[in-house]
PDB file of N, CA and C in Angstrom:
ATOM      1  N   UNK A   1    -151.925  91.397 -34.053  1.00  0.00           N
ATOM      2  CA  UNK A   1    -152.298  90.293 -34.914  1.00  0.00           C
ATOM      3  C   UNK A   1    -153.432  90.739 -35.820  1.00  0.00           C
ATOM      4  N   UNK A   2    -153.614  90.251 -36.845  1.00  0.00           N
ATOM      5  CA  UNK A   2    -154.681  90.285 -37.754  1.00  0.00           C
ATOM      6  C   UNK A   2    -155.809  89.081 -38.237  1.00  0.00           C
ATOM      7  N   UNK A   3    -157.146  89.789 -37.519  1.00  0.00           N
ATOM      8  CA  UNK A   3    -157.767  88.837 -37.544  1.00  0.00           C
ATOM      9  C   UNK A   3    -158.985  88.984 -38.165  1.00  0.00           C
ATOM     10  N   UNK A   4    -159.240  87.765 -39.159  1.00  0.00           N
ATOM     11  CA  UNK A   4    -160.576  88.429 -40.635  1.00  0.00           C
ATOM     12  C   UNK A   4    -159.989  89.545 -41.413  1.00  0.00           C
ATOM     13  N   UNK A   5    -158.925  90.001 -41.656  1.00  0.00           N
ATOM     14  CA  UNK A   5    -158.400  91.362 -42.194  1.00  0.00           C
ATOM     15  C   UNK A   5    -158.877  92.235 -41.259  1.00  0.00           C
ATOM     16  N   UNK A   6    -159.107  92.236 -40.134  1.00  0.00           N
ATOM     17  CA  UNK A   6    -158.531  93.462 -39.113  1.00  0.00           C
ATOM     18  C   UNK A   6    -157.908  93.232 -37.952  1.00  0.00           C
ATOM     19  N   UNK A   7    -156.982  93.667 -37.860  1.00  0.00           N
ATOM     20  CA  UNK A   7    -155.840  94.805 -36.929  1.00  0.00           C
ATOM     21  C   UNK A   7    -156.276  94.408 -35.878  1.00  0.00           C
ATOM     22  N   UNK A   8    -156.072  93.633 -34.610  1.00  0.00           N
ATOM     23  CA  UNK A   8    -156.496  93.375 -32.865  1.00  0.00           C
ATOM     24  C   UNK A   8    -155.019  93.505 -32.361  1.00  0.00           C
ATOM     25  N   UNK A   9    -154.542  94.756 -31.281  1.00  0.00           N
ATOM     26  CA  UNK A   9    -153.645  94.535 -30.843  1.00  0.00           C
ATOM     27  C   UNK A   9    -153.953  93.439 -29.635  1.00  0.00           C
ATOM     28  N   UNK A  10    -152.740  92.686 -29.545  1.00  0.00           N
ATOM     29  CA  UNK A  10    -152.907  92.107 -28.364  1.00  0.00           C
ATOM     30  C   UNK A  10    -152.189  92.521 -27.130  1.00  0.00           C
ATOM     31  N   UNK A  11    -152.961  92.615 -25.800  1.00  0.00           N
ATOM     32  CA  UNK A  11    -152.939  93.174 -24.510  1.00  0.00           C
ATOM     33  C   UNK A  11    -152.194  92.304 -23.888  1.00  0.00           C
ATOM     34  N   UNK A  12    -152.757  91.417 -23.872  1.00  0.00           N
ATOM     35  CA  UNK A  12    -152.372  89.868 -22.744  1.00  0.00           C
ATOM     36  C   UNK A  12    -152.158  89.057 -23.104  1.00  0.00           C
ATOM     37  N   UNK A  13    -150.987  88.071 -23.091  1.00  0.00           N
ATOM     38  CA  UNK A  13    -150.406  86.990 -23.348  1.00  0.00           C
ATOM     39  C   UNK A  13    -151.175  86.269 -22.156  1.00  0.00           C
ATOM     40  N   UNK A  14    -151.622  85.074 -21.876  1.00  0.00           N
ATOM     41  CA  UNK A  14    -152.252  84.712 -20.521  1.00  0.00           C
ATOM     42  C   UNK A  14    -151.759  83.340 -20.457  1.00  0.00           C
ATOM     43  N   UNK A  15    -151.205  82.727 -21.491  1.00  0.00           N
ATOM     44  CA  UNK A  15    -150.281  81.563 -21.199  1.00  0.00           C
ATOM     45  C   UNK A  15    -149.990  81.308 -22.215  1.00  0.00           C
ATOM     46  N   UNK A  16    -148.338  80.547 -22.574  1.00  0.00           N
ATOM     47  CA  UNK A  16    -147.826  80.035 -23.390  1.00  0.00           C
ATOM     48  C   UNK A  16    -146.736  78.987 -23.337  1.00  0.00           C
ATOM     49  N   UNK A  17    -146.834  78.264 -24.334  1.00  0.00           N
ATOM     50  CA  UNK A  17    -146.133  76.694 -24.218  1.00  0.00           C
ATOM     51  C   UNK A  17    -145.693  76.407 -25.621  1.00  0.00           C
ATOM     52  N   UNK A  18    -145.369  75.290 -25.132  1.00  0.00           N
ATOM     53  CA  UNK A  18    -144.361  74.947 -26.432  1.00  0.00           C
ATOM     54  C   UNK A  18    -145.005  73.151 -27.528  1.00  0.00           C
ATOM     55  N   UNK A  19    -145.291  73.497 -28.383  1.00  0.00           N
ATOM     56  CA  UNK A  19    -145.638  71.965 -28.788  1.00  0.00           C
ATOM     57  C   UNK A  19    -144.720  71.685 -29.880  1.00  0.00           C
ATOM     58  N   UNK A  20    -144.988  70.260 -30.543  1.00  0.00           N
ATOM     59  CA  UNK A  20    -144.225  69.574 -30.989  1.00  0.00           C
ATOM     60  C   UNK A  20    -143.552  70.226 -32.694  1.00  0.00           C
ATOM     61  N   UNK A  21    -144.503  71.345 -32.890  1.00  0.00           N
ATOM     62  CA  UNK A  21    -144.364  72.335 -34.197  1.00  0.00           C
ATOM     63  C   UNK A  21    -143.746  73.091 -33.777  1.00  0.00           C
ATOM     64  N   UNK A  22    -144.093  73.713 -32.595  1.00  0.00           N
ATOM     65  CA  UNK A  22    -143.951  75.313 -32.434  1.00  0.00           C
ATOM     66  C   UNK A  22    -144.500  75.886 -31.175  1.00  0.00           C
ATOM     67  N   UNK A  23    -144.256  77.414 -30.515  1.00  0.00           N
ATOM     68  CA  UNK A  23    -144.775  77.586 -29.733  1.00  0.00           C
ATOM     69  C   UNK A  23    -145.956  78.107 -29.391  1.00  0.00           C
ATOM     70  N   UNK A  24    -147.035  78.471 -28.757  1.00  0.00           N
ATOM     71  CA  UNK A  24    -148.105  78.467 -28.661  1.00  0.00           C
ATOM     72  C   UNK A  24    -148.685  79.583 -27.668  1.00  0.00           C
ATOM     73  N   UNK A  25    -149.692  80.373 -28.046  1.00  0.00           N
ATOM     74  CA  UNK A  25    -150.093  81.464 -26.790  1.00  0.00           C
ATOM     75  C   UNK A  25    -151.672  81.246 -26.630  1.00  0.00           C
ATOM     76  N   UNK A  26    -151.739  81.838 -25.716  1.00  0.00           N
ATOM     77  CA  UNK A  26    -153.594  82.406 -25.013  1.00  0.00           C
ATOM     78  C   UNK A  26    -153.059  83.462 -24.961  1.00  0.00           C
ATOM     79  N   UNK A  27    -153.894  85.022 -25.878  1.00  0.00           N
ATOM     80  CA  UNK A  27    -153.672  85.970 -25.964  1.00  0.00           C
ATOM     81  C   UNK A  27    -155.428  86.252 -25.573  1.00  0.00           C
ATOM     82  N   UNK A  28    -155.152  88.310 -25.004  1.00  0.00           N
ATOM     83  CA  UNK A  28    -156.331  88.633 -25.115  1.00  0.00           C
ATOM     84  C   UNK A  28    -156.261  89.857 -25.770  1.00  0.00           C
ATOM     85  N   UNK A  29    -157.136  90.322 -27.064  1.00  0.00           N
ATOM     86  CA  UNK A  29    -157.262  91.662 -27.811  1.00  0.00           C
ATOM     87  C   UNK A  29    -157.507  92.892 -26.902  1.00  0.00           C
ATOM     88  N   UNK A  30    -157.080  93.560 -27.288  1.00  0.00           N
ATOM     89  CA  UNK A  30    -157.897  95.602 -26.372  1.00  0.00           C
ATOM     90  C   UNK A  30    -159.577  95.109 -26.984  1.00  0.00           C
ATOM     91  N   UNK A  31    -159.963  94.089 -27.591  1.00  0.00           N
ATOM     92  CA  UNK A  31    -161.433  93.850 -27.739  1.00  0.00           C
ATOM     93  C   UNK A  31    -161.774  93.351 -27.089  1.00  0.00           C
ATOM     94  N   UNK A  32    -160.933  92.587 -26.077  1.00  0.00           N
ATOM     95  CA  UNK A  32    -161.835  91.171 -24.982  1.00  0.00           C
ATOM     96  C   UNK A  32    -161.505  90.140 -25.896  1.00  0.00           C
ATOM     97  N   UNK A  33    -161.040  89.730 -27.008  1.00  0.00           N
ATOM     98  CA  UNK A  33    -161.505  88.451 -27.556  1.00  0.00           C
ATOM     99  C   UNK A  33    -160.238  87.579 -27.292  1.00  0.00           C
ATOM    100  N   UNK A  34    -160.689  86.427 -26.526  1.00  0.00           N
ATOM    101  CA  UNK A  34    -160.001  85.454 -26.120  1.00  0.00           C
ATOM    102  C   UNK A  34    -159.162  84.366 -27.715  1.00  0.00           C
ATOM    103  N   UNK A  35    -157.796  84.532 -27.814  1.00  0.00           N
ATOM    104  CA  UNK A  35    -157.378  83.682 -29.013  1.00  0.00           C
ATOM    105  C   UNK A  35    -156.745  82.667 -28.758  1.00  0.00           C
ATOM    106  N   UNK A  36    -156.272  81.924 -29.317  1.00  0.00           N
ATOM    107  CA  UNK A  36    -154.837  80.780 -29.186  1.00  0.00           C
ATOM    108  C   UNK A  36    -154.518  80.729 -30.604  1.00  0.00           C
ATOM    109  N   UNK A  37    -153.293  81.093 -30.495  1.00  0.00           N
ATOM    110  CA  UNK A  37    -152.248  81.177 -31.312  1.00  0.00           C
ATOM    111  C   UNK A  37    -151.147  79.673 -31.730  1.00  0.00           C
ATOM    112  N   UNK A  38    -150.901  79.302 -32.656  1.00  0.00           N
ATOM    113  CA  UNK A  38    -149.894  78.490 -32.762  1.00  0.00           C
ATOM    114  C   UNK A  38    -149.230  78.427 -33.584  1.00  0.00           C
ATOM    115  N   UNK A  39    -147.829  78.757 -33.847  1.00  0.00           N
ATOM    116  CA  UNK A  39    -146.616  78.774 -34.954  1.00  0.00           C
ATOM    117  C   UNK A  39    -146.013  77.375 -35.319  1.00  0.00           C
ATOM    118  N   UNK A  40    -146.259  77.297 -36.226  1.00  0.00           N
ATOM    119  CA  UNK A  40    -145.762  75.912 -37.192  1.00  0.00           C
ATOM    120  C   UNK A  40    -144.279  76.669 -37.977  1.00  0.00           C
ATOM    121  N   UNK A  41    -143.600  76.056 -36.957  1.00  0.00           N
ATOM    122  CA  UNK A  41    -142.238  76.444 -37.187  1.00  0.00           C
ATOM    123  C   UNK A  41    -141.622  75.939 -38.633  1.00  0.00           C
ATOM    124  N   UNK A  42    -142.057  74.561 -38.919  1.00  0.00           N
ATOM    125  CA  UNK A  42    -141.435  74.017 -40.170  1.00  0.00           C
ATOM    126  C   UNK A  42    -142.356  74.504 -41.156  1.00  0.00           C
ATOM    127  N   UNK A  43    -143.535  74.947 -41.207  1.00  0.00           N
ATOM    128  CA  UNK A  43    -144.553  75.600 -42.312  1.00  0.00           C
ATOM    129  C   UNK A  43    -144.554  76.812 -42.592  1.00  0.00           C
ATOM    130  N   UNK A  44    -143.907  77.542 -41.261  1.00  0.00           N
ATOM    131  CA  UNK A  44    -143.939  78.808 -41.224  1.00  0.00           C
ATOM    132  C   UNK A  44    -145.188  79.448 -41.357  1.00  0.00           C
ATOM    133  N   UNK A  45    -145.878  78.792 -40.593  1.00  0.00           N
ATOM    134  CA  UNK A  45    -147.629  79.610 -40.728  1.00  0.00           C
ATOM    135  C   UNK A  45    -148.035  79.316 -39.303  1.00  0.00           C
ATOM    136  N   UNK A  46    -148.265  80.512 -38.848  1.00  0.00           N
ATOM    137  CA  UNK A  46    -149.480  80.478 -37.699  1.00  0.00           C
ATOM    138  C   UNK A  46    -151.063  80.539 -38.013  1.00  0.00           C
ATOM    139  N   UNK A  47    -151.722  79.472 -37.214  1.00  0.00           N
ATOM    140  CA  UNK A  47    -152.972  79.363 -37.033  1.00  0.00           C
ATOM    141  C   UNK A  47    -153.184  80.036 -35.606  1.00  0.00           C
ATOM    142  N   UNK A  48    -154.780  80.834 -36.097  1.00  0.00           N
ATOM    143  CA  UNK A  48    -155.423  81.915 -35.255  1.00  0.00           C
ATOM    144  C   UNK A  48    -156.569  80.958 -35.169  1.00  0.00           C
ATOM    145  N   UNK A  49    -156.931  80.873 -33.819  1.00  0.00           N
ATOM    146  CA  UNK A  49    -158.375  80.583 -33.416  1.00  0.00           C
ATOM    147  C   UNK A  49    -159.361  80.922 -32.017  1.00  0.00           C
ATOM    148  N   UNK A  50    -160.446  81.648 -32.586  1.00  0.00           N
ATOM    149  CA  UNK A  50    -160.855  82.314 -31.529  1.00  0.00           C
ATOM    150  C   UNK A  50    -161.832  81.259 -30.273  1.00  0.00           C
ATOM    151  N   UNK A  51    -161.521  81.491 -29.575  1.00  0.00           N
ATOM    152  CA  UNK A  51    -162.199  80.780 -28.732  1.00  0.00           C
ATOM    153  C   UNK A  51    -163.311  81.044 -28.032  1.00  0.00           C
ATOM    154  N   UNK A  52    -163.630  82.151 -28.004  1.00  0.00           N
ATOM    155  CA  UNK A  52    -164.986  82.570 -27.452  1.00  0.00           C
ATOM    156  C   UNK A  52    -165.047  84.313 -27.817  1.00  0.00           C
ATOM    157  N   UNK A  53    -166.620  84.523 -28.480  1.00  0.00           N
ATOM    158  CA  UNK A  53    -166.858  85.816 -28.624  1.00  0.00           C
ATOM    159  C   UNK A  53    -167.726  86.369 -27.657  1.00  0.00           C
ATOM    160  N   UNK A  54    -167.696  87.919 -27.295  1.00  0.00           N
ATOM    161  CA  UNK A  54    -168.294  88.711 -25.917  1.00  0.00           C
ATOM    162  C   UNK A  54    -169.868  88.706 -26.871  1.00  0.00           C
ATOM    163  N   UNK A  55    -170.039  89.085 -28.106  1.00  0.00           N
ATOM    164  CA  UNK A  55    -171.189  89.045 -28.393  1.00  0.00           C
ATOM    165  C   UNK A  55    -171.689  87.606 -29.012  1.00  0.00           C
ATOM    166  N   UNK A  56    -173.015  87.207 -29.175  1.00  0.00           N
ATOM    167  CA  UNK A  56    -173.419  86.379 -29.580  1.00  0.00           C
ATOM    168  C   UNK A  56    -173.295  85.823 -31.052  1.00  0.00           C
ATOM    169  N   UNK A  57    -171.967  86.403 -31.618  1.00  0.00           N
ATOM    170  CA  UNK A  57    -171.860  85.582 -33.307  1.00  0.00           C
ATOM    171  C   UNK A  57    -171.100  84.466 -33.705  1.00  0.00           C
ATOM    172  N   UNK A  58    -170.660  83.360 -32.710  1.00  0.00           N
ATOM    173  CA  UNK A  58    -170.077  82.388 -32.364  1.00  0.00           C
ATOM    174  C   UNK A  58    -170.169  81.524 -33.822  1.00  0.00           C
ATOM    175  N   UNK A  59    -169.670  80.879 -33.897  1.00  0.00           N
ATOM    176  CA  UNK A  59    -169.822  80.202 -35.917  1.00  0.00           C
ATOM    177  C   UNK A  59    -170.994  79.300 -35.675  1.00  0.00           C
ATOM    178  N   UNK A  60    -172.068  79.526 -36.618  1.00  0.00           N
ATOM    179  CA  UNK A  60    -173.107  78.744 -36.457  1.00  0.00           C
ATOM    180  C   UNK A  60    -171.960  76.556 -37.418  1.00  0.00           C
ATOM    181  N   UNK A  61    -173.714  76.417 -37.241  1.00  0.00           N
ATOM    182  CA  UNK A  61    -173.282  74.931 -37.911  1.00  0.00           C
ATOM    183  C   UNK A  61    -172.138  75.268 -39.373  1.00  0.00           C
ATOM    184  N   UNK A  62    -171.272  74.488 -39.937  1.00  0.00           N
ATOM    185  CA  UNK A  62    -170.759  74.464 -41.471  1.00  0.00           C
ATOM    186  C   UNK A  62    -169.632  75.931 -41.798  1.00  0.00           C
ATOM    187  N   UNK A  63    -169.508  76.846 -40.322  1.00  0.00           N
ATOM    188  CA  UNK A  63    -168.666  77.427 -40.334  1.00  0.00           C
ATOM    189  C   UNK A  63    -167.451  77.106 -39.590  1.00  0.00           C
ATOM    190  N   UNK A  64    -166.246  78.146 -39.567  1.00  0.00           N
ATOM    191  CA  UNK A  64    -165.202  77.792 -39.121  1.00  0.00           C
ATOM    192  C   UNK A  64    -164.630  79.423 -38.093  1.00  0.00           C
ATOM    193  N   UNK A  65    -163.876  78.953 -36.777  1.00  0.00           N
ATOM    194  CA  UNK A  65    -163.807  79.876 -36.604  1.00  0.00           C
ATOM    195  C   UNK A  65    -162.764  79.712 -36.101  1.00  0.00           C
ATOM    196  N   UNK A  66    -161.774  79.906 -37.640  1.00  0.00           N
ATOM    197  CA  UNK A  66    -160.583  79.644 -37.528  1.00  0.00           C
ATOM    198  C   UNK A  66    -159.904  80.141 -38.714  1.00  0.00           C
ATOM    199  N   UNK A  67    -158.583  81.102 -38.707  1.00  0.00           N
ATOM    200  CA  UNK A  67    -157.820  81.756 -39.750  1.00  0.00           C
ATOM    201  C   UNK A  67    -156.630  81.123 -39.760  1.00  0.00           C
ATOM    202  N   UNK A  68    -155.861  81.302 -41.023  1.00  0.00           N
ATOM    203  CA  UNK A  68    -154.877  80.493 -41.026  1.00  0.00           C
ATOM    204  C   UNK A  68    -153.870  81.398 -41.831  1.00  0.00           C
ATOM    205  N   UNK A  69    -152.953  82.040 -41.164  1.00  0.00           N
ATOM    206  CA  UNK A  69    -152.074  83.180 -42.111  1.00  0.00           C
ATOM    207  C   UNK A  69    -150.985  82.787 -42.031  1.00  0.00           C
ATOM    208  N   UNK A  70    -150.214  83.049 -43.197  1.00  0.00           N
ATOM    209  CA  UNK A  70    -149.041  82.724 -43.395  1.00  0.00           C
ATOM    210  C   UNK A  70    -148.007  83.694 -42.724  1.00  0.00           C
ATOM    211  N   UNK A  71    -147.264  83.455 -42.300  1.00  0.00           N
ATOM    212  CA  UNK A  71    -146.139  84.314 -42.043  1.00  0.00           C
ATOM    213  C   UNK A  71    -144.716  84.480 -42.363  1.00  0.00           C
ATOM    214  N   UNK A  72    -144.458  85.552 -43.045  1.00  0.00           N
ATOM    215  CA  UNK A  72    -143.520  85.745 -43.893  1.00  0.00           C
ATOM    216  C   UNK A  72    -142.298  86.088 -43.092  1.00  0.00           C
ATOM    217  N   UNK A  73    -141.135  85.541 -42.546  1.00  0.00           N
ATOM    218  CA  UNK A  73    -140.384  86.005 -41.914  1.00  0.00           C
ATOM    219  C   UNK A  73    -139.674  87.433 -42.114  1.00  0.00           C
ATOM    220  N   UNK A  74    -139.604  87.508 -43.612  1.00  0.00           N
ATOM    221  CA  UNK A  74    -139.228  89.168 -43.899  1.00  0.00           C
ATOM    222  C   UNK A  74    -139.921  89.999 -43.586  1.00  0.00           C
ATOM    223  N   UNK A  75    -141.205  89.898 -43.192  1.00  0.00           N
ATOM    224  CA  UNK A  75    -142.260  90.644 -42.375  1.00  0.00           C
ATOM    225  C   UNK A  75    -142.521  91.043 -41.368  1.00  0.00           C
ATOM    226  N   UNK A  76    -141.516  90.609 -40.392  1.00  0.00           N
ATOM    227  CA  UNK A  76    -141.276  90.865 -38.836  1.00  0.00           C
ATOM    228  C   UNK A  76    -141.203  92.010 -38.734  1.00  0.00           C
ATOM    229  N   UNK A  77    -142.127  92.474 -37.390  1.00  0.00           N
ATOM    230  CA  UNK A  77    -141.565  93.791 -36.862  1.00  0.00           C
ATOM    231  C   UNK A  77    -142.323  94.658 -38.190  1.00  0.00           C
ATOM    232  N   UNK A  78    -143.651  94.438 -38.710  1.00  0.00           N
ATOM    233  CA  UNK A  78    -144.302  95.055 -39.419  1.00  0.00           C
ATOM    234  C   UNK A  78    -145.493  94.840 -39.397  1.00  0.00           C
ATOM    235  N   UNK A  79    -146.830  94.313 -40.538  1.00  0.00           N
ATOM    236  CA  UNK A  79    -147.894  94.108 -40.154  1.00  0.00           C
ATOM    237  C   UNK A  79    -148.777  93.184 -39.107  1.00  0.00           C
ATOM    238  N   UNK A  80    -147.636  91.983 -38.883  1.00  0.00           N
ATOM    239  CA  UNK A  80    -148.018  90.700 -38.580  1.00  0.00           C
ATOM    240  C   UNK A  80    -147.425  90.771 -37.102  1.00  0.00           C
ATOM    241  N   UNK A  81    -147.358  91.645 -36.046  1.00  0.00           N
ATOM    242  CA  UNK A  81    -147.218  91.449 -34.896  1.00  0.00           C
ATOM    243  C   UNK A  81    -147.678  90.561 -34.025  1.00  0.00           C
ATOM    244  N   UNK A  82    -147.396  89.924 -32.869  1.00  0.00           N
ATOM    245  CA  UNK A  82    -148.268  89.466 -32.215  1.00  0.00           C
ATOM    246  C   UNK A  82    -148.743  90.902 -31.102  1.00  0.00           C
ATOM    247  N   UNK A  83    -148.223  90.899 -30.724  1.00  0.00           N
ATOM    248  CA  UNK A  83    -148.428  92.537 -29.641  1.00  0.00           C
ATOM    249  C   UNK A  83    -147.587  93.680 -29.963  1.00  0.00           C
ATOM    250  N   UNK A  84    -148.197  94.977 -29.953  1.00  0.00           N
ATOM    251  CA  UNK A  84    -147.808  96.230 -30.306  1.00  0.00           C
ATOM    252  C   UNK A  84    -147.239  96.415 -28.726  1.00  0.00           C
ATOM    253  N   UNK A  85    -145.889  97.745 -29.258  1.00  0.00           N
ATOM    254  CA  UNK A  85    -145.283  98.166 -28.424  1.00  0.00           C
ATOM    255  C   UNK A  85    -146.698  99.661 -27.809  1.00  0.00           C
ATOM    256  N   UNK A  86    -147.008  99.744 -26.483  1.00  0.00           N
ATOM    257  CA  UNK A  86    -147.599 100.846 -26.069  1.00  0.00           C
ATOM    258  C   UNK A  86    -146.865 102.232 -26.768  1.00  0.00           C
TER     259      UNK A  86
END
């Protein structure tokens, strides 16, 4: 996945479900960083949001700590992975 314009493979899927858009993960990066993922099936855009950082730069007040990328279905199986093959 790509997150801020950089590259986090993801390691661990740690749970996933299904909501009323689309389906949904708790992933964890080879960084530690805890995400949740959710695909808006009819928008065709997944929202990235991190849920907790190992170091102390957590979004102060008037920020957001939350990405919102589009996903191009002709793009599969290229930049926009959710997890790399080892």
């Amino acid at each position: 996945m790509v997150w801020q314009g950089k590259r986090l493979p993801v390691v661990r899927i740690a749970r996933r479900w299904r909501t009323p858009e689309g389906p949904a993960f708790s992933v964890d990066t080879d960084q530690g960083l805890p995400f949740e993922l959710h695909y808006n099936e009819m928008g065709d855009v997944w929202t990235i949001q991190l849920l907790a950082e190992l170091d102390s730069k957590a979004p102060g007040p008037g920020e957001q700590a939350e990405d919102r990328l589009a996903y191009d279905n002709h793009n599969r199986g290229q930049d926009n992975n959710l997890a790399e093959s080892p």
